[in-house]
Protein backbone atom coordinates (compact mmCIF):
# COMPACT_ATOMS: atom_id res chain seq x y z
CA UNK A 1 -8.77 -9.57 -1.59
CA UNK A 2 -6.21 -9.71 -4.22
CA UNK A 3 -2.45 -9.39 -3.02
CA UNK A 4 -0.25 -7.40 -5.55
CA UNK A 5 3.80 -8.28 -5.80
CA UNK A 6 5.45 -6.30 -8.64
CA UNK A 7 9.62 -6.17 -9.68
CA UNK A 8 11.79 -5.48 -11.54
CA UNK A 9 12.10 -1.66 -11.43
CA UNK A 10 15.85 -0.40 -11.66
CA UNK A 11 17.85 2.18 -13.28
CA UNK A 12 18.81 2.01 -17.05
CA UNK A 13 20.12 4.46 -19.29
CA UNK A 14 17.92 6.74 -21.96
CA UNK A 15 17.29 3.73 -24.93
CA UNK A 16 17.31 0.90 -22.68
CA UNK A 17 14.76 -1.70 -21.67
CA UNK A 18 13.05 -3.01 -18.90
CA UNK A 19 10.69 -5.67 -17.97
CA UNK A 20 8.13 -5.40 -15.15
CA UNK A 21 6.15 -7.87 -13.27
CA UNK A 22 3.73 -8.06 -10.96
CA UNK A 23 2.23 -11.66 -9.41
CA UNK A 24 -1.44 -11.87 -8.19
CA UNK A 25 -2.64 -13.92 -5.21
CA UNK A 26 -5.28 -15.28 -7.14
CA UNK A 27 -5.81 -16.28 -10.97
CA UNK A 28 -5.51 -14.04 -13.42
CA UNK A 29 -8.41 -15.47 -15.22
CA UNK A 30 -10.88 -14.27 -12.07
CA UNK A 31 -9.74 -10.70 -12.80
CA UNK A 32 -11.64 -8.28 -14.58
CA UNK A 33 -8.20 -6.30 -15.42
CA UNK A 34 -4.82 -5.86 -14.76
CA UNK A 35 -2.18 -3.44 -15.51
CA UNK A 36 -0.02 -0.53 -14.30
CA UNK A 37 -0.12 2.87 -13.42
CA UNK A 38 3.04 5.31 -12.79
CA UNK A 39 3.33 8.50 -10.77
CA UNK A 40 6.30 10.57 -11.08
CA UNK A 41 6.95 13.14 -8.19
CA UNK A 42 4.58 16.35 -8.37
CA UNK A 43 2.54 14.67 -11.06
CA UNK A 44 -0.74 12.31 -10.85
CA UNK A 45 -0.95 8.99 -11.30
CA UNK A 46 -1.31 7.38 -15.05
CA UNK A 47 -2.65 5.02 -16.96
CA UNK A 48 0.41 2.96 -18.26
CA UNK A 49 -0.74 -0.17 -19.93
CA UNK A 50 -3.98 -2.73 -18.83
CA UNK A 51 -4.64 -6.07 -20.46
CA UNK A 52 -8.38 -7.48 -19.37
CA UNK A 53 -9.20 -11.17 -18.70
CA UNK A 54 -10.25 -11.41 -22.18
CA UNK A 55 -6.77 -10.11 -23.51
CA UNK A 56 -7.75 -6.69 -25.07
CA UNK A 57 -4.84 -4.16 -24.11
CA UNK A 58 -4.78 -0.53 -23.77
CA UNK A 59 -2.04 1.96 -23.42
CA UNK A 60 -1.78 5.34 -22.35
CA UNK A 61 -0.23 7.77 -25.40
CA UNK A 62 3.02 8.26 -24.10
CA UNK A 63 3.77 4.95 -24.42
CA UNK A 64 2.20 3.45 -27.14
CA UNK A 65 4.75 1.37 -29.50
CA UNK A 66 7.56 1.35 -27.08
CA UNK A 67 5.54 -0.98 -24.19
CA UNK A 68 4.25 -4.08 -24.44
CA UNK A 69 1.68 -5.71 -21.83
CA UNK A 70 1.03 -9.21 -21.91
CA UNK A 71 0.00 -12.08 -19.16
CA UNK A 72 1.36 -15.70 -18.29
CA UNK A 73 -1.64 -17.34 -16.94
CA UNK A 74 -0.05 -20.47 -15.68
CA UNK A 75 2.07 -17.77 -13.47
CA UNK A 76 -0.46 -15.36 -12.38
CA UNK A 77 1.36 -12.90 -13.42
CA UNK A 78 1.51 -9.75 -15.92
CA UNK A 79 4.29 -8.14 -17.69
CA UNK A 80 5.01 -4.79 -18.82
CA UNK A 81 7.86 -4.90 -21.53
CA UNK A 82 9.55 -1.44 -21.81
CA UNK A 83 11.40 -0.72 -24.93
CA UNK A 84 13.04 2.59 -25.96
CA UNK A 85 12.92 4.31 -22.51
CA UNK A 86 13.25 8.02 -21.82
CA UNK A 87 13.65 9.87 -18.89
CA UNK A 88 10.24 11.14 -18.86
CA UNK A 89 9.34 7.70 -18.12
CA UNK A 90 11.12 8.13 -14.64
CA UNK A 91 8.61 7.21 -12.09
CA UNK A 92 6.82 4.80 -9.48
CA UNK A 93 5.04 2.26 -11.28
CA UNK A 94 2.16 0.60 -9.39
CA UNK A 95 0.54 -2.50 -10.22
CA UNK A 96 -3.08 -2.61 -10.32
CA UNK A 97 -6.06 -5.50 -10.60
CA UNK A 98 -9.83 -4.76 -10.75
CA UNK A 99 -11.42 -7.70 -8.72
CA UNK A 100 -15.59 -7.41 -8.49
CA UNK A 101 -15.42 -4.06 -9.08
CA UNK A 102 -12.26 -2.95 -6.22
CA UNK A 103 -9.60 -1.70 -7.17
CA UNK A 104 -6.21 -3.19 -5.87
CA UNK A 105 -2.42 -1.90 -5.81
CA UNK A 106 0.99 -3.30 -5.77
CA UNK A 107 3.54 -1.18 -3.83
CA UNK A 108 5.01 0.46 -6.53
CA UNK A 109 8.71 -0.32 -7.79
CA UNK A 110 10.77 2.48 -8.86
CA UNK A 111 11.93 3.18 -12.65
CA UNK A 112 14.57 5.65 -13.38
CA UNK A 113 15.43 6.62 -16.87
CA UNK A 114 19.07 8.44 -17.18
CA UNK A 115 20.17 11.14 -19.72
């Protein structure tokens, strides 16, 4: 079992910047992946950003250039930098970790992105 704990959500205005986290219960390095997914109401969920245990990163298109993922081992934890923010980008961001093949999910933290 891996235990998710994300923060950070909030509101900020159109051009602004936030930073994500989200703390595992157990090493990063024992993780096959970990990253974060979004869902904004009537829409399905998205790939946001993932960084593997390896460090390779991938991003979904929207996003590419204006968020950054990145890890602190020593802190378990992952980061999703988020630069240049629009309101399109208004949604529930999950945090998710791929542990021998399961899939596991923070409870979401809100972002919303003002006009």
């Amino acid at each position: 079992q891996v235990q998710l704990v994300e923060s950070g959500g909030g509101l900020v205005q159109a051009g602004g910047s936030l930073r994500l986290s989200c703390v595992a219960s157990k090493t990063i390095f024992s993780i096959n992946s970990m990253g974060w997914y979004r869902q904004a109401p009537g829409k399905e969920r998205e790939l946001v950003a993932f960084i593997t245990s390896g460090g390779s990163t991938n991003y979904g298109d929207s996003v590419k250039g204006r968020f950054t993922i990145s890890r602190d081992n020593t802190k378990n934890t992952v980061l999703l930098q988020m630069n240049s923010l629009k309101p399109e980008d208004t949604a529930v961001y999950y945090c998710n970790a791929v542990y021998r093949n399961i899939n596991y999910w923070g409870q979401g933290t809100q972002v919303t992105v003002s006009s």
